[in-house]
Every structure is written in structure tokens, then in C-alpha cells.
Protein backbone atom coordinates (compact mmCIF):
# COMPACT_ATOMS: atom_id res chain seq x y z
CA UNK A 1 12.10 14.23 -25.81
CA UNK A 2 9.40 14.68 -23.79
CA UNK A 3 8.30 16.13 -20.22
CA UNK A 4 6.02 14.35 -17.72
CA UNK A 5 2.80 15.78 -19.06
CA UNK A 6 3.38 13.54 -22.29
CA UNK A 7 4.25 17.11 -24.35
CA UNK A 8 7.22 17.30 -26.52
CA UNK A 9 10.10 19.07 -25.27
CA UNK A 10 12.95 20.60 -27.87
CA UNK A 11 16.28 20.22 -27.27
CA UNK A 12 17.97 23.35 -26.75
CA UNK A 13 20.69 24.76 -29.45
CA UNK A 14 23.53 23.59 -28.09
CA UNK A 15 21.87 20.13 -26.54
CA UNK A 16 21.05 19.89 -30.28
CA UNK A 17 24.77 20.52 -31.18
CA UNK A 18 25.50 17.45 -28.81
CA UNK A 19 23.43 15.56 -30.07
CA UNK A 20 24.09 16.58 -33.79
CA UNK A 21 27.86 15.61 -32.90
CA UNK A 22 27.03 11.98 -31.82
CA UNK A 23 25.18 11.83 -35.15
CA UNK A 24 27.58 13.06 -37.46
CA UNK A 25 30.90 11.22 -35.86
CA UNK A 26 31.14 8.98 -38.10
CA UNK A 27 30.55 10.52 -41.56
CA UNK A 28 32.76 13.65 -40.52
CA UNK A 29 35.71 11.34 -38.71
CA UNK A 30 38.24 10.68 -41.92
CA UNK A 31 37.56 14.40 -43.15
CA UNK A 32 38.29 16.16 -39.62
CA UNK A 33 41.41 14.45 -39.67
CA UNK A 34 42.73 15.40 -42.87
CA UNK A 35 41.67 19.21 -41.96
CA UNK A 36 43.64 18.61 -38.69
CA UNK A 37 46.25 17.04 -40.64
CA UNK A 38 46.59 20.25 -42.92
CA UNK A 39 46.68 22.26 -39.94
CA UNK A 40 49.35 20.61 -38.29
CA UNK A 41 51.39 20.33 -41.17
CA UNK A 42 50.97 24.25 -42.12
CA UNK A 43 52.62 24.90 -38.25
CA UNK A 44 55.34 22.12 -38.97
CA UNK A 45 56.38 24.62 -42.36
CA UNK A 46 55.89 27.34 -40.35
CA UNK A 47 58.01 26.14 -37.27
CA UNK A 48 61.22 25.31 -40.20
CA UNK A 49 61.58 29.08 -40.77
CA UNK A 50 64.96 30.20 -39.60
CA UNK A 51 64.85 33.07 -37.18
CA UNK A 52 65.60 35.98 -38.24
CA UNK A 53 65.95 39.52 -37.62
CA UNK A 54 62.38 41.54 -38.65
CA UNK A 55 64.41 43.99 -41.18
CA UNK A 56 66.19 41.09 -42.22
CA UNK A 57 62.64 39.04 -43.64
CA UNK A 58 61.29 39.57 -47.04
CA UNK A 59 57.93 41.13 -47.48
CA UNK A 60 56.88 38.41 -49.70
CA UNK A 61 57.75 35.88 -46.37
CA UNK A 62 55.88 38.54 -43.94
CA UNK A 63 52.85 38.45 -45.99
CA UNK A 64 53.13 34.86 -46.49
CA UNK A 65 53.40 33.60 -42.76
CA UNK A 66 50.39 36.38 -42.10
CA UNK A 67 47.97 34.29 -44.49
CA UNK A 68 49.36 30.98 -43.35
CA UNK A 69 48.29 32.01 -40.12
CA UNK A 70 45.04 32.81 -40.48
CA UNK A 71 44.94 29.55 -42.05
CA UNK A 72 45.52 27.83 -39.38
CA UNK A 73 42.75 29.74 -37.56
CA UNK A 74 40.47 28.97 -40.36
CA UNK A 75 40.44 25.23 -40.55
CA UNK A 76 40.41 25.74 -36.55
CA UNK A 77 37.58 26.92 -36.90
CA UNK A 78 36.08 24.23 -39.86
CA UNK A 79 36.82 21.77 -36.98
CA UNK A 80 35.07 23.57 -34.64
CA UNK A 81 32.30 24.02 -36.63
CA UNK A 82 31.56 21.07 -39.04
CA UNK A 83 31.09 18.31 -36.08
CA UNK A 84 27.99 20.59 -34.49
CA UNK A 85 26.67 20.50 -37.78
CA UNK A 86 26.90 23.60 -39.39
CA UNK A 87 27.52 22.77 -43.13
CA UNK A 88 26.76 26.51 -44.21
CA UNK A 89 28.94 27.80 -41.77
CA UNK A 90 31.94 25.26 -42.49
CA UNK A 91 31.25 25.96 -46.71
CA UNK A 92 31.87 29.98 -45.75
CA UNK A 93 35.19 29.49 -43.98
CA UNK A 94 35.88 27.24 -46.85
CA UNK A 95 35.39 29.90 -49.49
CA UNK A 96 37.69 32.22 -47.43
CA UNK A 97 40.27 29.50 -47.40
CA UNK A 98 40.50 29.65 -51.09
CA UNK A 99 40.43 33.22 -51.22
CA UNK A 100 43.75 33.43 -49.09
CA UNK A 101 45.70 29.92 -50.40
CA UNK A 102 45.29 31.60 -53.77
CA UNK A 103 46.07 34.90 -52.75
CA UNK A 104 48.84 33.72 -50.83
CA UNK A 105 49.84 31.93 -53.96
CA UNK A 106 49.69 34.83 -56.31
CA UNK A 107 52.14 36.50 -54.52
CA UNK A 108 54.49 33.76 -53.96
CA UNK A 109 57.93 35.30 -53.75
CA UNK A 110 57.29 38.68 -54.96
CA UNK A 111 58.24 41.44 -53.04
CA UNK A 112 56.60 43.97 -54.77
CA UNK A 113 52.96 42.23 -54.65
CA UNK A 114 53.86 41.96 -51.00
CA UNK A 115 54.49 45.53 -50.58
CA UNK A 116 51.26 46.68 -52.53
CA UNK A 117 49.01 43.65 -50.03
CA UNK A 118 50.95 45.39 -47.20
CA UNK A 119 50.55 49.44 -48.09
CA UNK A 120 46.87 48.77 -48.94
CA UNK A 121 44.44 50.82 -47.53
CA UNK A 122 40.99 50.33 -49.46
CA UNK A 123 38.51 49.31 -47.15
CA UNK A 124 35.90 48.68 -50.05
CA UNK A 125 38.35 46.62 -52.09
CA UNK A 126 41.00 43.83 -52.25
CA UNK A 127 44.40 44.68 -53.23
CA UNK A 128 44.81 42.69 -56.22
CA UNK A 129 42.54 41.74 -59.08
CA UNK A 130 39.16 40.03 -58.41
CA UNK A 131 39.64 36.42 -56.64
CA UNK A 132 38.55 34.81 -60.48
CA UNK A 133 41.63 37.14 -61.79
CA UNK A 134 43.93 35.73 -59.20
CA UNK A 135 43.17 31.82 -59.59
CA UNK A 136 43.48 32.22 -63.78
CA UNK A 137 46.94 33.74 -62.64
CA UNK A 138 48.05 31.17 -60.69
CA UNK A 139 46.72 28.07 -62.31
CA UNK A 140 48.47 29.39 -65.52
CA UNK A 141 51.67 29.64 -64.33
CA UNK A 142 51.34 26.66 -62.13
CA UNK A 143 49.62 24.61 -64.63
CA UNK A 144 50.11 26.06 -68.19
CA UNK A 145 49.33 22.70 -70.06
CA UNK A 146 46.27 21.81 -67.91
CA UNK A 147 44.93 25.90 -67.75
CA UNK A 148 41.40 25.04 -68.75
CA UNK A 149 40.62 21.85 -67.24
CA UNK A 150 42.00 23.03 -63.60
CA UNK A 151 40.86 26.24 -63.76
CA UNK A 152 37.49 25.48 -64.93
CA UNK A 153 37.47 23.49 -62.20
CA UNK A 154 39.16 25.28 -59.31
CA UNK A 155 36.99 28.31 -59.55
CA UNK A 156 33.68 26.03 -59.86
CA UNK A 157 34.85 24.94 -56.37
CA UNK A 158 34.68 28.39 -54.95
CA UNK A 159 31.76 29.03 -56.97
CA UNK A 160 29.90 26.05 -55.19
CA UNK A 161 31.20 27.65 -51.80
CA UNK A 162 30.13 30.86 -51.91
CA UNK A 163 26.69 29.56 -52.67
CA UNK A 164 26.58 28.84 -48.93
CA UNK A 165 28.32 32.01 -47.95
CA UNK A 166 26.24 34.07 -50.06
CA UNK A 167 22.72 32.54 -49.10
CA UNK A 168 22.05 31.84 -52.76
CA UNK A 169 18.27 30.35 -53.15
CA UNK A 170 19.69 27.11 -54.65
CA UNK A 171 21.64 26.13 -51.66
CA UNK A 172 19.95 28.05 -48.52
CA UNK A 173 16.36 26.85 -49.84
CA UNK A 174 18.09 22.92 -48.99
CA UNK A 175 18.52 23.88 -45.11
CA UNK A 176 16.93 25.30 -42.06
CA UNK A 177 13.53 23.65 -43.13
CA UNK A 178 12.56 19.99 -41.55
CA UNK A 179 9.49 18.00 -42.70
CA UNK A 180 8.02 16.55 -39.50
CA UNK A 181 5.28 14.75 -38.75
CA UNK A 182 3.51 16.31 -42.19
CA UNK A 183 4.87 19.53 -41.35
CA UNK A 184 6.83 21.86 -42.51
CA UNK A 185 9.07 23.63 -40.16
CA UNK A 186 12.17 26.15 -39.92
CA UNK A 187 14.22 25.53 -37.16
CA UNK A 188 17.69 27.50 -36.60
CA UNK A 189 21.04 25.71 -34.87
CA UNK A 190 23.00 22.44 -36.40
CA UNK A 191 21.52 19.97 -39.61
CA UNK A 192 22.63 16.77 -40.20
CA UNK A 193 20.76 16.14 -43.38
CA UNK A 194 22.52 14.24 -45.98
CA UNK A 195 22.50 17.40 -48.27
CA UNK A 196 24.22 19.29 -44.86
CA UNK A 197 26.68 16.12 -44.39
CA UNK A 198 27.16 16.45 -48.26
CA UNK A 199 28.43 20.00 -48.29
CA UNK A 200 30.21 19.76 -45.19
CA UNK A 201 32.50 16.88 -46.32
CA UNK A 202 32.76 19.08 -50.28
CA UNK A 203 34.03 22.14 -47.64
CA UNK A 204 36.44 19.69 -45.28
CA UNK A 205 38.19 17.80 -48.40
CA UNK A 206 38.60 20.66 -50.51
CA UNK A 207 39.98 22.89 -47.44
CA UNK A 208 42.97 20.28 -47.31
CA UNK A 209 43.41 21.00 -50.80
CA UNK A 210 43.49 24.81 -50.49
CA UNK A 211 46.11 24.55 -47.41
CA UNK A 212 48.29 22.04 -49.63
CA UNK A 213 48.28 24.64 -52.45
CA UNK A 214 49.34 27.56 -49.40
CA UNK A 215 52.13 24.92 -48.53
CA UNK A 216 53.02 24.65 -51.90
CA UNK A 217 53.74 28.20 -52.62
CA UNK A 218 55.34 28.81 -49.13
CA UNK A 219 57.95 25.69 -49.68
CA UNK A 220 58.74 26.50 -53.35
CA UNK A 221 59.77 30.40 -52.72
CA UNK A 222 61.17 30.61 -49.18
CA UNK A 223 62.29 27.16 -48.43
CA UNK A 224 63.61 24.85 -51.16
CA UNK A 225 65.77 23.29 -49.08
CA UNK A 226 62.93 21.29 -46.86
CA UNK A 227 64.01 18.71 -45.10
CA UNK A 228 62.76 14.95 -46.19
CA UNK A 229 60.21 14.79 -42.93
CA UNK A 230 58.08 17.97 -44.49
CA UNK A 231 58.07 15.87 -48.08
CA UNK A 232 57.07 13.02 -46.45
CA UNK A 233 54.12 14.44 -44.65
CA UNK A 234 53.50 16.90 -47.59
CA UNK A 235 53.12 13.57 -49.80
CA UNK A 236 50.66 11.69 -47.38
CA UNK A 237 48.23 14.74 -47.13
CA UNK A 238 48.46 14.85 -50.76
CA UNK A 239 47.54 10.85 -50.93
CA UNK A 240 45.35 10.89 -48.16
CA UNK A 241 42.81 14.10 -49.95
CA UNK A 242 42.81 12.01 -53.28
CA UNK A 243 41.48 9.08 -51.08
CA UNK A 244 38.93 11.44 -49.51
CA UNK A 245 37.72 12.45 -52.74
CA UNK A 246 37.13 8.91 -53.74
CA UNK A 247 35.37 8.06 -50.74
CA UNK A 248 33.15 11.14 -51.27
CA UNK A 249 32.58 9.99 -55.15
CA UNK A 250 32.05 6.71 -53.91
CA UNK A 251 28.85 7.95 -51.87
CA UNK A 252 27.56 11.00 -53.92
CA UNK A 253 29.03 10.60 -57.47
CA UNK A 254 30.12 14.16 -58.57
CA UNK A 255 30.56 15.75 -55.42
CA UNK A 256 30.24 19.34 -56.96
């Protein structure tokens, strides 16, 4: 862009959020949809809860429609996010997605873990063991014949995650600077480098997972008696990440 003098003008942070959005439509489109899909379907499982007196409702269920919620505020927010091109940003709410779907999982129907997430008061610590702790947990009694394999894998997930959210040199040193016109230059506001749309669509597909895990849990412990509609849906999200994951393959090979 440039003025009437012939000098280059920048675009302003959030014309360059427009204009970042135009770019990325198309490489983001199937993955936003999933994400919205996961949303949707978390309020659908939430929505088939019977009403009930609060005395009346397990602290396992309490604790479990708290995290569910700020779920759905989560991928909200990866929606919000991810289109204005703000891979980082998107891989950070992605790491605290897994963080609470496996959290949320650990506890599952236990009403004592509840309690002890509820009555916690540590400002310095998480209630439970350390995130790595929780997924071994999980994906052993989820998984007992696949333990290595998925967990191995699982946590190098998060691990790739909180790469972004930690600013680690490997990742951060792949953003913010743009070559230009034989310069080198740092620019803040939204990237749509292929690394950016790279770790943005890693953070989208892998957020549907996470929420399908959440829904998982919440089904098997407080409502086995789902209707056929919730399978359905459940089934399609399920089909439709392992088609995202393929489509990412297909472009990047190993997407970790």
C-alpha cells in the first residue's frame, strides 16, 4: 500500500488481521468447522442433562460441566483467533484444551477427585498430579493394550503445544520475523506463513480431538443412556478429525 507521495504505507494491526483473514480462508475453512463442530456438539451433551436440583448433582457432574464449559469458551476463542492469524496464540489455547479434556477425564465419575478439584486452594499448584501424571493415568485405563504407543504420542502433542505457549527458541525463532525486500524485519500482529498456517491447523485438528476425549468421559459416567442423535454426531466428528488429519498429512507429512 502506498500514499500519494509514492511512500509505502503499513497496514494497521487489525487492517492486517483483515487482510490476513482473506488470506487464510481457505486453508483454515475445513478445520474451523470441525472446531465449531466440537463446540456445538459439547452444548448438545451439555443441553441432555436432566435438571436437577443443585444438592441433588454429583460433584464429579459439577466439576465436569465446569470444564466442559470453559471448553466451549476455549475453542470460542481458537475460532476467534486462528482466522486473524495468530498460530501462537491458537497453539496456547490448544495446550490448555488438553490440560482440561484430560483433567476432566481423570476425574471422570469420581466424587472424591471432584471434591479434592473443588476444596482446592493452592494458588501455586494444580490439584492433581502434574498434567504428564494425569494423561499416563488416563490413557492406561482407557487404553491399557495401546499404553505406550498413545501415550507416547498424546503427550508429544502437548509437548509440541506448549512450545508455542512457552516461547521456546525452536518455535518462537519461526515467527514474528519477515524477510522483505533483503531485509530482515520483526513485525508484531497476525502471520500467515506456511510454518504459522502449519501450527494453526496441528492446534485446530487436535482441539477436536481433545473436546471428543471431554465428550467421551462426560457420556460414559453421567449419561450412558444417550440418545442415538448424540452417537450419530459423536461418530461424524470422530470421522470427520481422522479426515482432517489426512488432509494435514497429505500437505505436511508428519504433522508433529
Amino acid at each position: 500500500m502506498n500514499d500519494t507521495s509514492g511512500e509505502e504505507i503499513k497496514p494497521t494491526i487489525d487492517e492486517g488481521e483483515k487482510l490476513a483473514a482473506e488470506a487464510l480462508s481457505s486453508d483454515l475453512e475445513i478445520y474451523i468447522k470441525g472446531i465449531n463442530e466440537s463446540l456445538n456438539l459439547i452444548s448438545f451433551a451439555i443441553d441432555l442433562a436432566p435438571e436437577k436440583k443443585l444438592l441433588d448433582v454429583r460433584s464429579s457432574l459439577k466439576v465436569t460441566i465446569s470444564l466442559l464449559m470453559k471448553m466451549i469458551n476455549d475453542l470460542r476463542t481458537m475460532i476467534i483467533l486462528a482466522p486473524r492469524g495468530y498460530s501462537v496464540q491458537t497453539a496456547t489455547i490448544a495446550s490448555s484444551l488438553y490440560e482440561t479434556a484430560y483433567t476432566l477425564t481423570y476425574i471422570g465419575g469420581n466424587d472424591s477427585l471432584a471434591d479434592e478439584w473443588i476444596s482446592h486452594t493452592d494458588e501455586r499448584h494444580t490439584p492433581f498430579a502434574s498434567i504428564k501424571k494425569i494423561t499416563e493415568e488416563v490413557i492406561s485405563q482407557l487404553f491399557p493394550e495401546d499404553y505406550d504407543s498413545l501415550f507416547k504420542g498424546e503427550y508429544h502433542k502437548y509437548t509440541q503445544l506448549c512450545m508455542a505457549k512457552h516461547s521456546n527458541p525452536l518455535n518462537q525463532m519461526l515467527h514474528v520475523y519477515k524477510y522483505e525486500s533483503n531485509v530482515v524485519i520483526a513485525e508484531p500482529g497476525p502471520e500467515t506463513s506456511e510454518h504459522s498456517i502449519r501450527l494453526t491447523c496441528f492446534s485446530l485438528v487436535n482441539g477436536i480431538s481433545f473436546a471428543s476425549l471431554a465428550l467421551g468421559s462426560y457420556i460414559n459416567h453421567h449419561h450412558q443412556d444417550i440418545n442415538s442423535e448424540f452417537i450419530k454426531q459423536f461418530n461424524e466428528l470422530r470421522s470427520y478429525y481422522e479426515e482432517l488429519q489426512n488432509t494435514s498429512f497429505l500437505r505436511w507429512g508428519n504433522t508433529e
